[in-house]
Protein backbone atom coordinates (compact mmCIF):
# COMPACT_ATOMS: atom_id res chain seq x y z
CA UNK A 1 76.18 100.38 121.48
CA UNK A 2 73.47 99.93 124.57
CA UNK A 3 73.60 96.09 124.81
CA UNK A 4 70.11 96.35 127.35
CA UNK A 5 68.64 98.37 125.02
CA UNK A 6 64.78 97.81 125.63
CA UNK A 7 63.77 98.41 121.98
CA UNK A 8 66.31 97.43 119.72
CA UNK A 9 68.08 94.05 119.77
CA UNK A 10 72.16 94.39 119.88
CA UNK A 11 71.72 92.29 115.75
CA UNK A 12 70.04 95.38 114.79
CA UNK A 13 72.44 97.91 116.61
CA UNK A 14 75.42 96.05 114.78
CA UNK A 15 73.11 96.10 111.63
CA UNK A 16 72.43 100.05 111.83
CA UNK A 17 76.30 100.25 112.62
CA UNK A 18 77.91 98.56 109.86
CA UNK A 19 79.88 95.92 111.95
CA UNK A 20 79.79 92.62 111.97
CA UNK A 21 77.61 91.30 115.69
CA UNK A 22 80.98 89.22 116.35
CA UNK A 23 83.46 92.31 117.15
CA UNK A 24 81.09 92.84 119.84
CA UNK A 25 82.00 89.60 121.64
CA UNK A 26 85.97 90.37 120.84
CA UNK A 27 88.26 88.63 123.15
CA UNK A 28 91.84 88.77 123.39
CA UNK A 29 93.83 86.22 122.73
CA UNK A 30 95.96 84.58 125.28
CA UNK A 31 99.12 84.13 123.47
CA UNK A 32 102.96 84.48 125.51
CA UNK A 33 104.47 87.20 124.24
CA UNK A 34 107.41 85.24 122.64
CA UNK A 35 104.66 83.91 120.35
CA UNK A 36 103.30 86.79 119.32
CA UNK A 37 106.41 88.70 118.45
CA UNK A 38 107.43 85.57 116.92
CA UNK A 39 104.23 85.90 114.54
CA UNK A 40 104.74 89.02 114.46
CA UNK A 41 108.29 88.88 112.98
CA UNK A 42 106.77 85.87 110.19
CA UNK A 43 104.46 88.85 108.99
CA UNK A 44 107.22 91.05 108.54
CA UNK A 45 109.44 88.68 106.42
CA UNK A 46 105.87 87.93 104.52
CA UNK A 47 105.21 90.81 103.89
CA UNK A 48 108.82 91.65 102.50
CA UNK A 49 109.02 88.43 100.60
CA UNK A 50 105.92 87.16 99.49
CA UNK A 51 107.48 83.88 97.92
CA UNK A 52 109.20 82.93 101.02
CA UNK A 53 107.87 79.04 101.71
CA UNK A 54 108.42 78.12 105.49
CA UNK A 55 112.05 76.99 104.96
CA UNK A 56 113.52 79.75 103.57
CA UNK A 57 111.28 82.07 106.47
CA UNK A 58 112.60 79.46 108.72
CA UNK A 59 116.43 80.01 107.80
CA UNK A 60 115.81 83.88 107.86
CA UNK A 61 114.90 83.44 111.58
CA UNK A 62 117.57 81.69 112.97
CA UNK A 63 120.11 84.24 110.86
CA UNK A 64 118.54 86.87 112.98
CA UNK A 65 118.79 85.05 116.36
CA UNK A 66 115.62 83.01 116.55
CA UNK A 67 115.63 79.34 117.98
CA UNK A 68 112.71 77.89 115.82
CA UNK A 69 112.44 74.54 113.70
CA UNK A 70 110.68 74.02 110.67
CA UNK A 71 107.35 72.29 112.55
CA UNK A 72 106.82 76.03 114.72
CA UNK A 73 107.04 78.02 111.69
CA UNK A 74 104.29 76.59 109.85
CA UNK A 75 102.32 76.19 113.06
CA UNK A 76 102.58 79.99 112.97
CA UNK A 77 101.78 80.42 109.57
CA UNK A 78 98.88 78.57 109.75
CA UNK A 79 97.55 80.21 112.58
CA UNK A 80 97.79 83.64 111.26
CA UNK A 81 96.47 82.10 107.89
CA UNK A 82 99.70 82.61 105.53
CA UNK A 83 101.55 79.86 103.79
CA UNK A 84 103.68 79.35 100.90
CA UNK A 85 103.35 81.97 97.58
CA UNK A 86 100.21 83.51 99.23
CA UNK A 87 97.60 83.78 102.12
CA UNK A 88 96.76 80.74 104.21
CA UNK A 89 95.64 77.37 103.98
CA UNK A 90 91.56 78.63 104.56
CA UNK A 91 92.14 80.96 101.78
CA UNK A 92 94.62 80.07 99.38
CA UNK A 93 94.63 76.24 99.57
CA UNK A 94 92.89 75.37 96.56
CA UNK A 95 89.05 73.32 96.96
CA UNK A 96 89.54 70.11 94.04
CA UNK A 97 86.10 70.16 93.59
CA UNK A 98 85.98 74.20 92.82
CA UNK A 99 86.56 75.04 89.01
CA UNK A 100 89.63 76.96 88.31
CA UNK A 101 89.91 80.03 85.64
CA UNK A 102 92.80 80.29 83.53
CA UNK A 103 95.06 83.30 84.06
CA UNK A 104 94.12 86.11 81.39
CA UNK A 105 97.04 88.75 82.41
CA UNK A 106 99.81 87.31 80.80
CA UNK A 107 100.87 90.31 78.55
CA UNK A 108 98.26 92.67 79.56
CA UNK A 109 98.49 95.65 80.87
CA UNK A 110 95.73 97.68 82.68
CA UNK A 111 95.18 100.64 80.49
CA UNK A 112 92.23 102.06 81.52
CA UNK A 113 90.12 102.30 84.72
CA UNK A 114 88.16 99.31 85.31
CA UNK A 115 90.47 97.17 83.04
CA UNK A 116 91.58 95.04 85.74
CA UNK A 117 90.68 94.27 89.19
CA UNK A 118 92.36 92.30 91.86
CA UNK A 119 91.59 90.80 94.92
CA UNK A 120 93.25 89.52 98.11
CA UNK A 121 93.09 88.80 101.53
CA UNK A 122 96.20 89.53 104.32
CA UNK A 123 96.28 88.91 107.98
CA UNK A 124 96.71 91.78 110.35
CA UNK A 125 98.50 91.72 112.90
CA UNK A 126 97.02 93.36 116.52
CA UNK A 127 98.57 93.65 120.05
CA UNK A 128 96.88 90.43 120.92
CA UNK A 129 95.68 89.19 118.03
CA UNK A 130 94.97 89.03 114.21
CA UNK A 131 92.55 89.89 111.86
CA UNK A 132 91.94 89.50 107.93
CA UNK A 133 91.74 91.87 105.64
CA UNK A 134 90.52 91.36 101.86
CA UNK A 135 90.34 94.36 99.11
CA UNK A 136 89.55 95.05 95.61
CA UNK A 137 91.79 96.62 93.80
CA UNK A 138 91.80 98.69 90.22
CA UNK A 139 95.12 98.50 88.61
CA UNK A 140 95.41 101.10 86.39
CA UNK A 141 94.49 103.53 88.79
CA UNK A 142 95.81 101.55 92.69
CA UNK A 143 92.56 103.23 93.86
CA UNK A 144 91.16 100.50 96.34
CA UNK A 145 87.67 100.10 95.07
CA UNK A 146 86.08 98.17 98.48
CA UNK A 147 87.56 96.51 101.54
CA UNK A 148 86.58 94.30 104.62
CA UNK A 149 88.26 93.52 107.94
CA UNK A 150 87.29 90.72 109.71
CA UNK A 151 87.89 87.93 112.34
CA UNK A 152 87.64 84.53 110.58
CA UNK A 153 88.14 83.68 107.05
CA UNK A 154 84.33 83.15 106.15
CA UNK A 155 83.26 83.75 102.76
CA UNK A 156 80.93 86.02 103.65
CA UNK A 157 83.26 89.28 104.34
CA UNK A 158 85.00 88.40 100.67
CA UNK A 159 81.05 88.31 99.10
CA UNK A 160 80.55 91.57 101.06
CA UNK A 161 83.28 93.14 99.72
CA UNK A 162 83.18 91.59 95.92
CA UNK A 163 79.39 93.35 96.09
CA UNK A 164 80.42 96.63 97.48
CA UNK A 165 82.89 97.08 94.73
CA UNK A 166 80.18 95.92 91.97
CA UNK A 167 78.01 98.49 93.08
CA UNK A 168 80.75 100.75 91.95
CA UNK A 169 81.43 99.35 88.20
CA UNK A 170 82.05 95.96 86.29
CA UNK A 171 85.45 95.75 85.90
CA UNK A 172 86.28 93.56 82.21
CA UNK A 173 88.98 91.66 84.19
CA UNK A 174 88.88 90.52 87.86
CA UNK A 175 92.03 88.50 89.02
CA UNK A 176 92.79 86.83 91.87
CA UNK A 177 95.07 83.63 93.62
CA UNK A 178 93.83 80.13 93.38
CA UNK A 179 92.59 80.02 97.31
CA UNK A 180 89.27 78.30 98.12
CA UNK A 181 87.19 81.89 98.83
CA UNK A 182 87.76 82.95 95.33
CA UNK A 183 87.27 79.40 93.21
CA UNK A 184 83.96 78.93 95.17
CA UNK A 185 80.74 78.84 93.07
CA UNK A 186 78.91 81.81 95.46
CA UNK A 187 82.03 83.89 94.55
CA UNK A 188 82.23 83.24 90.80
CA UNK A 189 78.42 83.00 90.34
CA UNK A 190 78.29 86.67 91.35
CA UNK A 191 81.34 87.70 88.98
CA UNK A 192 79.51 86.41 86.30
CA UNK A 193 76.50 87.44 86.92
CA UNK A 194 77.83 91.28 86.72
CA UNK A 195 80.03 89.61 83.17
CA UNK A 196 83.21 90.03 84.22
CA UNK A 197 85.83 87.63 83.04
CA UNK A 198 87.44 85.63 85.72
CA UNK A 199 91.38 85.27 85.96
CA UNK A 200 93.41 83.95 88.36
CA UNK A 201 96.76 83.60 89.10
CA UNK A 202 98.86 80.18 87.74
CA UNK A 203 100.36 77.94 90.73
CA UNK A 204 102.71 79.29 92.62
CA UNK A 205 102.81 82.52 91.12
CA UNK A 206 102.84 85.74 93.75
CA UNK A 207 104.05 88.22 91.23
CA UNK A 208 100.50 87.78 89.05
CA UNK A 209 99.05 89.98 92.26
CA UNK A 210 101.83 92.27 92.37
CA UNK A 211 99.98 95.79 93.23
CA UNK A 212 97.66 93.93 95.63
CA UNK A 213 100.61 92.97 97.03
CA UNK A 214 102.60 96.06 97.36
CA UNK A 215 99.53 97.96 98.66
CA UNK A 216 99.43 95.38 101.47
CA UNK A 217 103.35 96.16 101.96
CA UNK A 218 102.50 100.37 101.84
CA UNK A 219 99.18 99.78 104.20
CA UNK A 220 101.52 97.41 106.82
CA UNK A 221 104.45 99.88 107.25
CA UNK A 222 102.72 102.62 106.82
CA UNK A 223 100.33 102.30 109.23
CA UNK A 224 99.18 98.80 110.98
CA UNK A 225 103.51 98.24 111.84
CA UNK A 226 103.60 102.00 113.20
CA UNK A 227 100.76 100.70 115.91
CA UNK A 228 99.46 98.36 118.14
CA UNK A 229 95.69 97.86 117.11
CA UNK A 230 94.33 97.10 120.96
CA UNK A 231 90.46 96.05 119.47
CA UNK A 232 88.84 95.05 116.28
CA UNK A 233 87.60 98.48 116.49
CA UNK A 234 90.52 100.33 116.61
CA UNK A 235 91.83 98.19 113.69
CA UNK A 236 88.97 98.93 111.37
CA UNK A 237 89.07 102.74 112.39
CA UNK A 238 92.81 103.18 111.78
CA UNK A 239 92.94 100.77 108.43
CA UNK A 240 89.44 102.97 107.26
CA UNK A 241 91.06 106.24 107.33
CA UNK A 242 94.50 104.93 105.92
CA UNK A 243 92.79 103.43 103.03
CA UNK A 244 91.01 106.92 102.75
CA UNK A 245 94.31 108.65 103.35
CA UNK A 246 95.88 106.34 100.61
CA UNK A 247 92.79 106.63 97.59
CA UNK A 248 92.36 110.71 98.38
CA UNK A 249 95.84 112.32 99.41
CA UNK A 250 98.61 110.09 99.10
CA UNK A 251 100.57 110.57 95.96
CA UNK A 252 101.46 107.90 93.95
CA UNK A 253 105.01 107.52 92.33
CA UNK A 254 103.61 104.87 89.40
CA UNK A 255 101.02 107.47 88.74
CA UNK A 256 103.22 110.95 88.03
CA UNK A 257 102.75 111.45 91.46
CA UNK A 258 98.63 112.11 91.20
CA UNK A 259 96.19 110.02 93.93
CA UNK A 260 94.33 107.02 92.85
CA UNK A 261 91.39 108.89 93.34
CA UNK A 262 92.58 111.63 90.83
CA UNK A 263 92.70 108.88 88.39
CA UNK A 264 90.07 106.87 88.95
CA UNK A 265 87.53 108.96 89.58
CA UNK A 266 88.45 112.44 88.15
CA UNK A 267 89.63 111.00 84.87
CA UNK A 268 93.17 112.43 85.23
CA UNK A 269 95.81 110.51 83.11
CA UNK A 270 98.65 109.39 85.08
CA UNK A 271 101.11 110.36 82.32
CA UNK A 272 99.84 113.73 82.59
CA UNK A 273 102.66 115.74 84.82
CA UNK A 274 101.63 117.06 88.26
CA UNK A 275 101.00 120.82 88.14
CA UNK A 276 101.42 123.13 90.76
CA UNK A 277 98.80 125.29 91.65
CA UNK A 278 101.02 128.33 93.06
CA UNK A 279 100.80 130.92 91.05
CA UNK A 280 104.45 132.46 89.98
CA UNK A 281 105.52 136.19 91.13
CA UNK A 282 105.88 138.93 88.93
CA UNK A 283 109.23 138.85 88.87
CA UNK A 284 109.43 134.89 88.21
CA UNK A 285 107.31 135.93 84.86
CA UNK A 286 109.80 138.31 83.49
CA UNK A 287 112.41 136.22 84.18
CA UNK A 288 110.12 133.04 82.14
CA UNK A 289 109.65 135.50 79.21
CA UNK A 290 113.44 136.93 78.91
C-alpha cells in the first residue's frame, strides 16, 4: 500500500487488493491483559462446548481458579460477540420483524456434493484483539466453499461471502442459526434468488450446525490457538492458507481419510478406501501371489 500515492486513491488500492479500506486504519485495542486472557479462556470453553450458556461457562471458571461473577462473563461474551447456543447477540439474536425458515435437516443426510450447505460466523481471537470470521460450508464433502474475516459484524462480509460461494454452485439446501445476519431479507433475497431452499436451525439447537462447528474447533487449535495474530493482516494470511491447507492436504477421518477437495471437486467417494500410490517391490509381489 502507498497511502500518498499521487494517482490512485488508498479506496482503490484496498479495492485492487481484496481487503476491506478498514484493516488499513487497524488499531489495537487497549485491553489489561487479565481481560484478554480472560476472553481468551471464554473462547476456549466455547469453542469446546458450544451449548455452554454464561452460567455453566461461569462455574467452569471459578473451578479452574478464576474470580469472575455472572455480570463479567456475559460482558465478555458480548464483547467478543458469543452468547448462549451460538455466536453473539449482533449475529445470533434473532430480528422479530425478520421471517424465520423452518429447519429442513431433521433426518437428512448430505449425500452428495452440494446437498447441503452451512453457514456461520466465530470470533477470533488476536493478541490484542478480535475479529469475525463467517464460512460456507458443504457437508458432504467439509470442503469450505467461501470465507470472510472481518472487524465488525456488518452484513456486508456475510453477503460477500454467501456470493462468493454462489459463484461456485447452488447448493439444494443452505442451513444456518436463527441470528439476525442470516434471517435478514438482503440475505435470504439472494438465497432465493439462486433457488436454494432455506433451513435453519430450531431454538436453541447447536448440534443442527455440527460440522460448521467442529471445523471452527479444527481451524482454532489447529492454527489461530497455536499463534498470536499481531494485525488483521496477519490473521487473514495465516486463517487463508489454513483453510487452503485444510480443503487441499489435510486428510479427513469422516471422509476415508481423502481431502475435502478430493471429494468435492475431484468426484472421489469418501467410502472409496485411500490407496497408496507406492508401488510394491518385487519381492512384496511374489509374496502377494504365493
Amino acid at each position: 500500500m502507498e497511502p500518498q500515492h499521487p494517482k490512485i486513491s488508498v479506496r482503490e488500492q484496498a479495492k485492487r487488493l481484496g481487503i476491506n479500506r478498514s484493516t488499513l486504519y487497524y488499531q489495537t485495542v487497549d485491553k489489561p491483559d487479565e481481560e484478554m486472557r480472560l476472553q481468551h479462556h471464554i473462547d476456549r470453553i466455547y469453542t469446546d462446548h458450544p451449548a455452554y450458556g454464561t452460567r455453566r461457562i461461569t462455574a467452569v471458571l471459578r473451578r479452574e481458579g478464576w474470580d469472575v461473577n455472572r455480570k463479567r462473563v456475559p460482558r465478555c461474551m458480548r464483547e467478543m460477540g458469543i452468547a448462549g447456543i451460538c455466536p453473539g447477540p449482533n449475529l445470533s439474536k434473532r430480528n422479530l420483524q425478520h421471517k424465520v425458515y423452518p429447519y429442513l435437516l431433521r433426518g437428512v443426510k448430505a449425500s452428495h456434493n452440494n446437498h447441503v450447505w452451512g453457514i456461520d460466523i466465530t470470533y477470533i481471537r488476536m493478541k490484542h484483539g478480535w475479529m469475525y470470521l463467517v464460512a460456507v460450508i458443504d457437508w458432504y464433502s467439509r470442503y469450505i466453499v467461501s470465507w470472510q474475516l472481518e472487524q465488525t459484524l456488518d452484513i456486508e462480509f456475510v453477503l460477500k461471502a454467501a456470493k462468493l460461494a454462489l459463484r461456485q454452485a447452488n447448493p439444494e439446501i443452505w442451513n444456518s442459526d436463527q441470528g439476525s445476519h442470516f434471517t435478514s431479507p438482503q440475505y435470504t433475497d439472494l438465497l432465493k434468488e439462486a433457488g436454494v431452499r432455506i433451513s435453519m436451525d430450531g431454538k436453541n439447537r447447536a448440534v443442527d450446525n455440527i460440522f460448521t462447528e467442529r471445523f471452527w474447533r479444527t481451524l482454532k487449535y489447529e492454527d489461530v490457538y497455536t499463534k498470536e495474530y499481531a494485525s488483521p493482516r496477519e490473521a487473514r494470511m495465516s486463517i487463508g492458507k489454513f483453510i487452503q491447507y485444510y480443503n487441499q492436504e489435510r486428510p479427513h477421518q469422516a471422509l476415508g481419510y481423502h481431502t475435502p477437495a478430493e471429494v468435492y471437486l475431484h468426484g472421489i467417494s469418501p467410502k472409496v478406501p485411500l490407496r497408496s500410490t507406492h508401488a510394491p517391490e518385487k519381492a512384496d509381489l511374489g509374496k502377494e501371489t504365493a
